[in-house]
C-alpha atoms as a PDB file:
ATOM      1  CA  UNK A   1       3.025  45.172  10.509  1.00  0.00           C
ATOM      2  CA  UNK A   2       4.726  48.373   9.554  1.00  0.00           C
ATOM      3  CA  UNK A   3       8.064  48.669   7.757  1.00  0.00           C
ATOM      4  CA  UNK A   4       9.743  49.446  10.956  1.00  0.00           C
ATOM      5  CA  UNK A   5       8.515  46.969  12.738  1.00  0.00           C
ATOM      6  CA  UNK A   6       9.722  44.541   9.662  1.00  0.00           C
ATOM      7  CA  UNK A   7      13.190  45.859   9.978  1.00  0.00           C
ATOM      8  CA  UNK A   8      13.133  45.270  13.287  1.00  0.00           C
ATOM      9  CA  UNK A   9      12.201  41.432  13.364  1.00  0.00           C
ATOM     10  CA  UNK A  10      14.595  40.759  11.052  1.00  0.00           C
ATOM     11  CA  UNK A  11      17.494  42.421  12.517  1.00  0.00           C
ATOM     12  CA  UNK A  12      16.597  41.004  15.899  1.00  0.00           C
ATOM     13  CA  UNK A  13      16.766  37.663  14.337  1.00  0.00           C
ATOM     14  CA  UNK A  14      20.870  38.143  12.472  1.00  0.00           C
ATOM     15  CA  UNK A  15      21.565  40.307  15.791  1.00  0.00           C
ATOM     16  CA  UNK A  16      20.443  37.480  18.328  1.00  0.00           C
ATOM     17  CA  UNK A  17      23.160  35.003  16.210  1.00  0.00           C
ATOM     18  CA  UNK A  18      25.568  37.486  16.413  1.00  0.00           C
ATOM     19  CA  UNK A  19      25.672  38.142  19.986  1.00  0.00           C
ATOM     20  CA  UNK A  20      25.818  34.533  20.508  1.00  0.00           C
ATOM     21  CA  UNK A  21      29.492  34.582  18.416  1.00  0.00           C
ATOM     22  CA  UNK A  22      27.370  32.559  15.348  1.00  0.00           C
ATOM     23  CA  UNK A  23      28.058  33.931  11.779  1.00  0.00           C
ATOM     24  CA  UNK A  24      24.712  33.243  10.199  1.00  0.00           C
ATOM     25  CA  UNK A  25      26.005  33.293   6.864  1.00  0.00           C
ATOM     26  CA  UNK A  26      29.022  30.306   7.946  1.00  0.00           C
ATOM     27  CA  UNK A  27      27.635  27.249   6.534  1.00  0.00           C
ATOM     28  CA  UNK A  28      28.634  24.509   5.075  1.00  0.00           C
ATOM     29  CA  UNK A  29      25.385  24.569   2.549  1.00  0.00           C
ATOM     30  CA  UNK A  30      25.243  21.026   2.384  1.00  0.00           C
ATOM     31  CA  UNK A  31      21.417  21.238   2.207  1.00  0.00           C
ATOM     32  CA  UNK A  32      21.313  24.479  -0.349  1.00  0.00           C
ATOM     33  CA  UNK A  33      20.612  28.273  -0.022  1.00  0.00           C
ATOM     34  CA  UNK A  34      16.835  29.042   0.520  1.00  0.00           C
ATOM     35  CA  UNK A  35      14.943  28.628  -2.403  1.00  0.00           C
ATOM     36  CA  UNK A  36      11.099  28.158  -3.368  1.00  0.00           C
ATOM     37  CA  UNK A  37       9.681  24.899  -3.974  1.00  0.00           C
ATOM     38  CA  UNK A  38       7.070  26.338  -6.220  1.00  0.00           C
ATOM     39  CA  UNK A  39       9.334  28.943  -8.332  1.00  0.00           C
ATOM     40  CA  UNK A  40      12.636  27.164  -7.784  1.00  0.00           C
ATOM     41  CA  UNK A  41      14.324  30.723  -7.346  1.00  0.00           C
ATOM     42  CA  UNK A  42      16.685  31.333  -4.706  1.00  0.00           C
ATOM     43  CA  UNK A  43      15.959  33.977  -2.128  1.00  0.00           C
ATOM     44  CA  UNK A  44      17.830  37.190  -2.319  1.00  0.00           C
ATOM     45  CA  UNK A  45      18.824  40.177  -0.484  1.00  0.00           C
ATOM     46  CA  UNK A  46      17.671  40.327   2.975  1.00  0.00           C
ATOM     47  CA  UNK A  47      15.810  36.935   2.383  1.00  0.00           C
ATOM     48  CA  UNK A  48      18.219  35.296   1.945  1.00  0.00           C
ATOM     49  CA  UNK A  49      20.264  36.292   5.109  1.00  0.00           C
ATOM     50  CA  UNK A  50      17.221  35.888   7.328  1.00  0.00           C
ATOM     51  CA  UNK A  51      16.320  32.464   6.585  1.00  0.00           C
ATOM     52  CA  UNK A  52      20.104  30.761   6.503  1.00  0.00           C
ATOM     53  CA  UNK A  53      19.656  31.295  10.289  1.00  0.00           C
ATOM     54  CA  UNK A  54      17.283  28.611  10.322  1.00  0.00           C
ATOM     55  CA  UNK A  55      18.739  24.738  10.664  1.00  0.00           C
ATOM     56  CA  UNK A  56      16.129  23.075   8.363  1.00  0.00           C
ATOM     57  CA  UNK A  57      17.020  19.797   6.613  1.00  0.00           C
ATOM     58  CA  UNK A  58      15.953  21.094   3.042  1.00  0.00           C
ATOM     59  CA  UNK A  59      16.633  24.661   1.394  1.00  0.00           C
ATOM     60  CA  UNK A  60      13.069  24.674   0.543  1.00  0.00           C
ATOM     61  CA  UNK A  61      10.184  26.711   1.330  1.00  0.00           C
ATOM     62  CA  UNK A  62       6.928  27.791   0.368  1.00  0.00           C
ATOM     63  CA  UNK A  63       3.945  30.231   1.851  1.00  0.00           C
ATOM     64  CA  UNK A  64       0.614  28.733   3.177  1.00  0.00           C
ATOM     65  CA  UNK A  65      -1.192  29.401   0.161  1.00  0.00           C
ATOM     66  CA  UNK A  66       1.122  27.871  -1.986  1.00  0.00           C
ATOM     67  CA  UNK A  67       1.502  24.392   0.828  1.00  0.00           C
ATOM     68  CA  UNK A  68      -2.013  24.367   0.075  1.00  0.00           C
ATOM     69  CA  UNK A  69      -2.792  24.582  -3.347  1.00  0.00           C
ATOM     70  CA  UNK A  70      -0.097  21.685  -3.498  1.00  0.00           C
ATOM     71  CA  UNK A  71      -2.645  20.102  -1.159  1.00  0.00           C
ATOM     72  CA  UNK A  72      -0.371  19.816   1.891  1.00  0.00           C
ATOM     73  CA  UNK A  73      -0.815  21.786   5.501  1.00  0.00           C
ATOM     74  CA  UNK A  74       1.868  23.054   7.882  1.00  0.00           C
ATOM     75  CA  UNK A  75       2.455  20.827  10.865  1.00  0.00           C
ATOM     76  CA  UNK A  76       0.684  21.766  14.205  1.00  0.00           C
ATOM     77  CA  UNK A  77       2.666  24.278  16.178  1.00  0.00           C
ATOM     78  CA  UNK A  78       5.344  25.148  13.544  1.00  0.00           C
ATOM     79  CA  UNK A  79       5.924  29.181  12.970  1.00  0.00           C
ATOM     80  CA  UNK A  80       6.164  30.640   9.673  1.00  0.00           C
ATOM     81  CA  UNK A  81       9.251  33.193   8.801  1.00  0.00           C
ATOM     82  CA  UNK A  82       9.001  36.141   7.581  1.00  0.00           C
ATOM     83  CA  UNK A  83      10.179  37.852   4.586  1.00  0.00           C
ATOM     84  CA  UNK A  84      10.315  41.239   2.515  1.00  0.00           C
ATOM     85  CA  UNK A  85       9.396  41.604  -1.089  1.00  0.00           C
ATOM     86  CA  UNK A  86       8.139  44.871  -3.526  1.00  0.00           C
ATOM     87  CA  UNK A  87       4.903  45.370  -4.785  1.00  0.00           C
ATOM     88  CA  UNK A  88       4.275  48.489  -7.560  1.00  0.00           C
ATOM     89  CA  UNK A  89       1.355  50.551  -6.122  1.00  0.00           C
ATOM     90  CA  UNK A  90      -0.893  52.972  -8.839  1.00  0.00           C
ATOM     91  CA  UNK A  91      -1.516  56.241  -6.996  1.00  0.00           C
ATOM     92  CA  UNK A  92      -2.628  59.528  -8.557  1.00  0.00           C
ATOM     93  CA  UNK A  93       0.241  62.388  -8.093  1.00  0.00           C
ATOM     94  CA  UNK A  94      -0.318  66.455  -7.553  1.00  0.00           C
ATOM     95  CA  UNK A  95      -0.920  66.681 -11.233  1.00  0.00           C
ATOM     96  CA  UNK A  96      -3.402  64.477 -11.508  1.00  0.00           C
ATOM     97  CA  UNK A  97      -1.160  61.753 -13.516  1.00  0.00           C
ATOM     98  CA  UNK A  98      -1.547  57.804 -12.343  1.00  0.00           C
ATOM     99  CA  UNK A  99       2.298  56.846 -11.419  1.00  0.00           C
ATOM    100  CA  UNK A 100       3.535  53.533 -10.228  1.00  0.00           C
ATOM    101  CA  UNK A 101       5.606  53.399  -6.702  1.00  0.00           C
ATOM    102  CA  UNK A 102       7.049  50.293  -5.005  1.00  0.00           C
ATOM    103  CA  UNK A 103       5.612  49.448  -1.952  1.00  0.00           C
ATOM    104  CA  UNK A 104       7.271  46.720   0.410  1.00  0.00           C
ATOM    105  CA  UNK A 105       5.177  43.995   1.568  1.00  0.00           C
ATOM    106  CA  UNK A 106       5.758  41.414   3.950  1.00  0.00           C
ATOM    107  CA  UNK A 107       4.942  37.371   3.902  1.00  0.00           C
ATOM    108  CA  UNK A 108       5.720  34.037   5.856  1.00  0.00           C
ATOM    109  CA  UNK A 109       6.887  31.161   4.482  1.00  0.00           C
ATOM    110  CA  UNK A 110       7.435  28.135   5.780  1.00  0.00           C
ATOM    111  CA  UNK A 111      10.451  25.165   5.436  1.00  0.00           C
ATOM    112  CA  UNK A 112       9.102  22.734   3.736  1.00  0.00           C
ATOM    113  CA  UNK A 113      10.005  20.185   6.498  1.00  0.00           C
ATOM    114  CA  UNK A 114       7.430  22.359   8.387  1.00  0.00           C
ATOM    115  CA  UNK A 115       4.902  20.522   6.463  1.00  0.00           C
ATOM    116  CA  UNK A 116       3.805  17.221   5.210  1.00  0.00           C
ATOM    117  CA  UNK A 117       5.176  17.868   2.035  1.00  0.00           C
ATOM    118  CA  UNK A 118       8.958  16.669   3.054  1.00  0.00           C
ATOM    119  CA  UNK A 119      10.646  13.523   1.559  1.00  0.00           C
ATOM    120  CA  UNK A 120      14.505  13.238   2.089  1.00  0.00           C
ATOM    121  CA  UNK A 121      14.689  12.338  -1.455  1.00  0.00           C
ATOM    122  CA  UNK A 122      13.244  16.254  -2.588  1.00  0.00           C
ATOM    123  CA  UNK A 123      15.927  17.398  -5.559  1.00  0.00           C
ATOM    124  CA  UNK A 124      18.198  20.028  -4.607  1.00  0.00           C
ATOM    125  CA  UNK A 125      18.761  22.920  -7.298  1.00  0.00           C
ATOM    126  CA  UNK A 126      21.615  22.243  -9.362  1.00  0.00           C
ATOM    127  CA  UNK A 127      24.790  23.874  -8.165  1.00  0.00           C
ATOM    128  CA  UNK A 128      26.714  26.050 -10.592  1.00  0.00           C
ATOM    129  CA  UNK A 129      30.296  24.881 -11.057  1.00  0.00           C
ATOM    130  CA  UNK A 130      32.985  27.368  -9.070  1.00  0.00           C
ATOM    131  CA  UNK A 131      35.732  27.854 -11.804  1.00  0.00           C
ATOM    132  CA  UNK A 132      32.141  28.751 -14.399  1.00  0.00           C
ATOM    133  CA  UNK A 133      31.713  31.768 -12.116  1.00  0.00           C
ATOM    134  CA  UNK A 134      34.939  32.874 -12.212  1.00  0.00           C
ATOM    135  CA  UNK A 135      36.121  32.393 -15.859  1.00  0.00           C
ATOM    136  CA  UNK A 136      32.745  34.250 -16.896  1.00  0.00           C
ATOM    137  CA  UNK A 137      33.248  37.288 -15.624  1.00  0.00           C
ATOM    138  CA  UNK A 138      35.146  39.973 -17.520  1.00  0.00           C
ATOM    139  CA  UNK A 139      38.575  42.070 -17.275  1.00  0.00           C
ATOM    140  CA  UNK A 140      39.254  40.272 -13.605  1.00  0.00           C
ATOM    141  CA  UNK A 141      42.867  40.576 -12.955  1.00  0.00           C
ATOM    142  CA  UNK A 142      43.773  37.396 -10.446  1.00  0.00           C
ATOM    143  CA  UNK A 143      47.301  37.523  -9.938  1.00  0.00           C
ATOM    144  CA  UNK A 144      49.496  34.769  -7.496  1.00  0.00           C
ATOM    145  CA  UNK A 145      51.412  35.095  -4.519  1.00  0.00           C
ATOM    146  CA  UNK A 146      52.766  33.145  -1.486  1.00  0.00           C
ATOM    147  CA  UNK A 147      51.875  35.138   1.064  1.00  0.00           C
ATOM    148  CA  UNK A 148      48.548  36.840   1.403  1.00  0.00           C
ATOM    149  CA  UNK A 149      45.150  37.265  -0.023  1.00  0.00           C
ATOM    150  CA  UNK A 150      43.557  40.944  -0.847  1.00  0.00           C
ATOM    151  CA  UNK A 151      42.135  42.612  -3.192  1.00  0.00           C
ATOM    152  CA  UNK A 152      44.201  46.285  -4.377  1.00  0.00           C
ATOM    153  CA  UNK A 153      41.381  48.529  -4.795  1.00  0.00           C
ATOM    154  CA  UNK A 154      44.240  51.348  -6.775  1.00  0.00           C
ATOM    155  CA  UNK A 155      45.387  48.937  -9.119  1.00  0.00           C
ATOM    156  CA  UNK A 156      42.209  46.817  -9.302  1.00  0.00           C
ATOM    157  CA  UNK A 157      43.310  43.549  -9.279  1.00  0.00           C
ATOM    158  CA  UNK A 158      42.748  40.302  -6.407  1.00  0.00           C
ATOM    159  CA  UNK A 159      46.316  38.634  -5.370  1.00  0.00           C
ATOM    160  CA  UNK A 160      45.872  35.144  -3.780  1.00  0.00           C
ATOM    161  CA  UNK A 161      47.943  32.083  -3.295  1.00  0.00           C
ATOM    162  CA  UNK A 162      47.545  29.193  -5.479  1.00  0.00           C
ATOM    163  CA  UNK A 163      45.386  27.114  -4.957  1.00  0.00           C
ATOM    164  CA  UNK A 164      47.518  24.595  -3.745  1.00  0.00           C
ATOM    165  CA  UNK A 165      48.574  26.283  -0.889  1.00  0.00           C
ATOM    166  CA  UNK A 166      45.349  26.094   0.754  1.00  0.00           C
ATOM    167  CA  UNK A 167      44.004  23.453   2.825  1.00  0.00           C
ATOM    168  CA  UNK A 168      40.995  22.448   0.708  1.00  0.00           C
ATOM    169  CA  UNK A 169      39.732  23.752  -2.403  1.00  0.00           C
ATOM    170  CA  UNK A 170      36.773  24.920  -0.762  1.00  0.00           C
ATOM    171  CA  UNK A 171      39.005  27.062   1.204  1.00  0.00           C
ATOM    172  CA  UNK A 172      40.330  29.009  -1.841  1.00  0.00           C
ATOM    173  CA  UNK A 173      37.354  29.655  -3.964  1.00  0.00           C
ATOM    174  CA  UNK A 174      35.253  30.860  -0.500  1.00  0.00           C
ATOM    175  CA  UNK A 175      38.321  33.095   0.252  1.00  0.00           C
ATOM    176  CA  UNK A 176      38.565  34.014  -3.611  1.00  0.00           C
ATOM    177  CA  UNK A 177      34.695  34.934  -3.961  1.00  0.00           C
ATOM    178  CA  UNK A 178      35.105  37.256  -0.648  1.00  0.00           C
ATOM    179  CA  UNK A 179      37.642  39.027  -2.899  1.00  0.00           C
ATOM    180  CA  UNK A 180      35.660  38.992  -6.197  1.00  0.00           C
ATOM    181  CA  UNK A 181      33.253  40.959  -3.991  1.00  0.00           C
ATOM    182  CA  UNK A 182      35.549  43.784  -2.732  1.00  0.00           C
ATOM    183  CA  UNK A 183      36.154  43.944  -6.766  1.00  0.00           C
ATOM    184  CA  UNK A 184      33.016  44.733  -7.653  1.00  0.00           C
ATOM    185  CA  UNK A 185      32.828  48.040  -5.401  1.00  0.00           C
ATOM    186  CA  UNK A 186      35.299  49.687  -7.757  1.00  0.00           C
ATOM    187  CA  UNK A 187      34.445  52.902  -9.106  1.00  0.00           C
ATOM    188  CA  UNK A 188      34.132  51.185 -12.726  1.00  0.00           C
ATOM    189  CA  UNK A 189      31.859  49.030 -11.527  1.00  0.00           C
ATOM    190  CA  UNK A 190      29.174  49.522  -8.826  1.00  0.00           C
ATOM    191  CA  UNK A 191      31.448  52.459  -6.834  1.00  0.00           C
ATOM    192  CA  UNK A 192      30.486  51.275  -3.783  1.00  0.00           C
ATOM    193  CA  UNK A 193      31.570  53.368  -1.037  1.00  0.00           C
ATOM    194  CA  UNK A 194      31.811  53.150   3.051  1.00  0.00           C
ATOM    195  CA  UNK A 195      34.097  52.273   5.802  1.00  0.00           C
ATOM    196  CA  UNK A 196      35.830  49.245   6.324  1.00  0.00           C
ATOM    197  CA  UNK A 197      33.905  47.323   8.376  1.00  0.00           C
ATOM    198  CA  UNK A 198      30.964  47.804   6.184  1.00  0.00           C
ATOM    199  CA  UNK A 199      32.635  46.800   3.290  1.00  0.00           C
ATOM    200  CA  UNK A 200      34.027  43.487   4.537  1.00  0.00           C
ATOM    201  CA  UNK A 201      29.980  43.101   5.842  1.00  0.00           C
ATOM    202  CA  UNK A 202      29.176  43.072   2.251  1.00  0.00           C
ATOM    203  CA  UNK A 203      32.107  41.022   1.131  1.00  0.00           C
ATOM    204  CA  UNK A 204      31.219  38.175   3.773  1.00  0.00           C
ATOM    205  CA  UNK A 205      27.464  38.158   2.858  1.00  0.00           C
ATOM    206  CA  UNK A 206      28.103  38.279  -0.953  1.00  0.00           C
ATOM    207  CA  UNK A 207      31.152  35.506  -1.007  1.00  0.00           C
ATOM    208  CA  UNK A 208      28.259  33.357   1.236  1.00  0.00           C
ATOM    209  CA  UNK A 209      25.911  33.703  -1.460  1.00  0.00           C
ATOM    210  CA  UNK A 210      28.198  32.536  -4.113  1.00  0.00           C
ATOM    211  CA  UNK A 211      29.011  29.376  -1.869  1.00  0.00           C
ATOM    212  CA  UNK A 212      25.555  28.544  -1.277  1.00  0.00           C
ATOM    213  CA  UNK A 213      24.941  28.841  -5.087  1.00  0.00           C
ATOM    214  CA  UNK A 214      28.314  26.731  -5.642  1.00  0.00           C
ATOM    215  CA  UNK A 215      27.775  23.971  -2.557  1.00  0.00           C
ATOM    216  CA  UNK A 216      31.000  24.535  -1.135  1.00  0.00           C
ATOM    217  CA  UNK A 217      31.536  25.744   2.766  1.00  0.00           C
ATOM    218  CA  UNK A 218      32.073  29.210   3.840  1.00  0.00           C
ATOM    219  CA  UNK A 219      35.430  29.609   5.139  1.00  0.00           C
ATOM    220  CA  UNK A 220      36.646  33.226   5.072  1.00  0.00           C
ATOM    221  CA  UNK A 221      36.398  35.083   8.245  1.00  0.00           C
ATOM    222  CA  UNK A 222      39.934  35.510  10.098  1.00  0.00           C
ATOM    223  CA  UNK A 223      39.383  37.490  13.599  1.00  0.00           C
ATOM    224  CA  UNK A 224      36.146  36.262  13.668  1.00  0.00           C
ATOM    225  CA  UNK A 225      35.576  38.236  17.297  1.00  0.00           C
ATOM    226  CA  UNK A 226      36.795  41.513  16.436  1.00  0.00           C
ATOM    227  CA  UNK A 227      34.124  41.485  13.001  1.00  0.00           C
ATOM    228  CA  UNK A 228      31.298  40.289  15.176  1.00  0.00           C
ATOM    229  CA  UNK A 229      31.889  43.405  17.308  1.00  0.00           C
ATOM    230  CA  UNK A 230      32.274  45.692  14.616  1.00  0.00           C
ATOM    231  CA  UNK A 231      28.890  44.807  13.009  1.00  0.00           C
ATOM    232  CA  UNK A 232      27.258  44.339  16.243  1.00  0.00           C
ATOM    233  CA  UNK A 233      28.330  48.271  16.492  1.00  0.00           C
ATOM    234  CA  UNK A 234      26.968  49.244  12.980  1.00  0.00           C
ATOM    235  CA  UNK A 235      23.971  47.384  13.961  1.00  0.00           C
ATOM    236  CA  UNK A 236      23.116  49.104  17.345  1.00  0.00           C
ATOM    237  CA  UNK A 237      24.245  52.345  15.840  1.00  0.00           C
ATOM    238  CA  UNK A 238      21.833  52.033  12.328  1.00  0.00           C
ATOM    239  CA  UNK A 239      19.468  49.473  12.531  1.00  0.00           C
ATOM    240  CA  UNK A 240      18.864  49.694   9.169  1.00  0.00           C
ATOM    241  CA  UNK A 241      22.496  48.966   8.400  1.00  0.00           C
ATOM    242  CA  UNK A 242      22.241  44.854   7.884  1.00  0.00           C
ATOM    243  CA  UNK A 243      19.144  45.670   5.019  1.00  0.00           C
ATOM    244  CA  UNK A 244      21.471  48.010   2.947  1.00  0.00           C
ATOM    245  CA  UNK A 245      24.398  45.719   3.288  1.00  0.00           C
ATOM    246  CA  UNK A 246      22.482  42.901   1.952  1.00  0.00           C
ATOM    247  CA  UNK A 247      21.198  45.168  -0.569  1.00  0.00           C
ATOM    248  CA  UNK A 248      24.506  45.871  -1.653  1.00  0.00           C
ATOM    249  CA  UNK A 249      26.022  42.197  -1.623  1.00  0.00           C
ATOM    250  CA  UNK A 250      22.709  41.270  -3.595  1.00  0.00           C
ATOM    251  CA  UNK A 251      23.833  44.239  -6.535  1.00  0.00           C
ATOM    252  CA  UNK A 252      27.377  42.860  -6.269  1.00  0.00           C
ATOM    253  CA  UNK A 253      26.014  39.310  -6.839  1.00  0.00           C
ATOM    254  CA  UNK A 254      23.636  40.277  -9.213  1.00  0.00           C
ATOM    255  CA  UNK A 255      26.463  41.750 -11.723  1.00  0.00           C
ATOM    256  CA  UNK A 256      28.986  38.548 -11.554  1.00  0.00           C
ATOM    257  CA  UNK A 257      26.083  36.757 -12.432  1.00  0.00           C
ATOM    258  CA  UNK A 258      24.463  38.540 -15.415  1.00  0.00           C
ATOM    259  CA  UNK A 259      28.387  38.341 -16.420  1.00  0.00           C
ATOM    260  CA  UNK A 260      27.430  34.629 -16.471  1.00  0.00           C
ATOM    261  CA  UNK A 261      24.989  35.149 -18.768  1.00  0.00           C
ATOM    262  CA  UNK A 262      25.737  37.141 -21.593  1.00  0.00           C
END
């Protein structure tokens, strides 16, 4: 399978929930993101928003090889999913110098519950505690207001109610980490540029990612309709467009938490 045709599956897959008016990345991760049961890392990037489509009972999975080296075997009929990783490639350049390039590769992994493997009582990965997240990360300006919730991108600082104004704690910190997201784009920081609805693509897959890594629901789309639309329009118009959104969301993820550990 080429890379196009790897783009292609997986966009077909997010696309197919969309169209159905299902935000893949609204969950209420009560089971976990998707992580491997071998590694215990979480899955990333496009990964990760290909596989929350799936309604597995564990956030666990693992490719054939490594079901059977742990002496297990899928279950007849089940169908593996595929995902996207890098590989670095030695090839020999016009001057006759041996460089390294990243090639993508391609595997399928399977839920765990796809094999014998599963026991209701399998450890989920420790969650990481909301406020921890939040407190860690440095020069965020989080001011208070009655009203509204937004991030002001000239003045660089997130505005939100307090907490007590919400309906559920849950509520706040998903509608908080949506925001945290939009920070990150600032030209300090990762200068992320592009038009609106691209930007709030980001914000939604990034702020999911943080829930899933915290345990708490994802609660943070208003207009739910009109965003569906939008993307479904970015979508038909760049196919490409979901992989470099997650791409981004994964670099706006990836500096809150290395802020988290320093």
């Amino acid at each position: 399978m080429n890379y196009q045709n790897i783009i292609a599956e997986i966009t077909k897959k997010i696309t197919k929930e969309l169209e159905k008016g299902i935000v893949p990345w609204k969950k209420s991760w009560k089971e976990g993101i998707p992580a491997n049961l071998i590694t215990k890392k979480y899955y990333t990037g496009i990964n990760f928003l290909t596989l929350i489509t799936n309604e597995y009972p564990s956030q666990y999975y693992l490719t054939y090889l490594q079901c059977k080296e742990k002496n297990g075997r899928i279950k007849n009929g089940e169908k593996g999913h595929i995902i996207v990783y890098y590989s670095i490639k030695e090839i020999t350049n016009q001057d006759n110098e041996m460089i390294e390039i990243p090639v993508i590769r391609y595997s399928y992994v399977f839920n765990i519950s796809q094999t014998n493997l599963y026991e209701d009582k399998t450890e989920k990965l420790k969650l990481i505690e909301c406020e921890n997240i939040i407190k860690q990360i440095k020069e965020i300006r989080i001011t208070n207001n009655t009203i509204s919730c937004y991030y002001n991108k000239r003045d660089d600082y997130i505005s939100i109610p307090t907490i007590e104004k919400f309906e559920s704690k849950e509520e706040y910190y998903s509608t908080l980490f949506h925001e945290i997201i939009h920070w990150t784009g600032h030209k300090e920081r990762l200068n992320r540029k592009g038009e609106y609805a691209y930007e709030e693509l980001i914000a939604e897959i990034g702020s999911a990612y943080l829930c899933g890594i915290t345990g708490i629901s994802n609660q943070t789309i208003d207009n739910q309709t009109s965003y569906i639309n939008s993307w479904l329009k970015m979508i038909n118009d760049n196919p490409k467009i979901l992989i470099k959104a997650s791409a981004e969301a994964q670099k706006a993820i990836n500096y809150i938490i290395n802020q988290n550990k320093e």
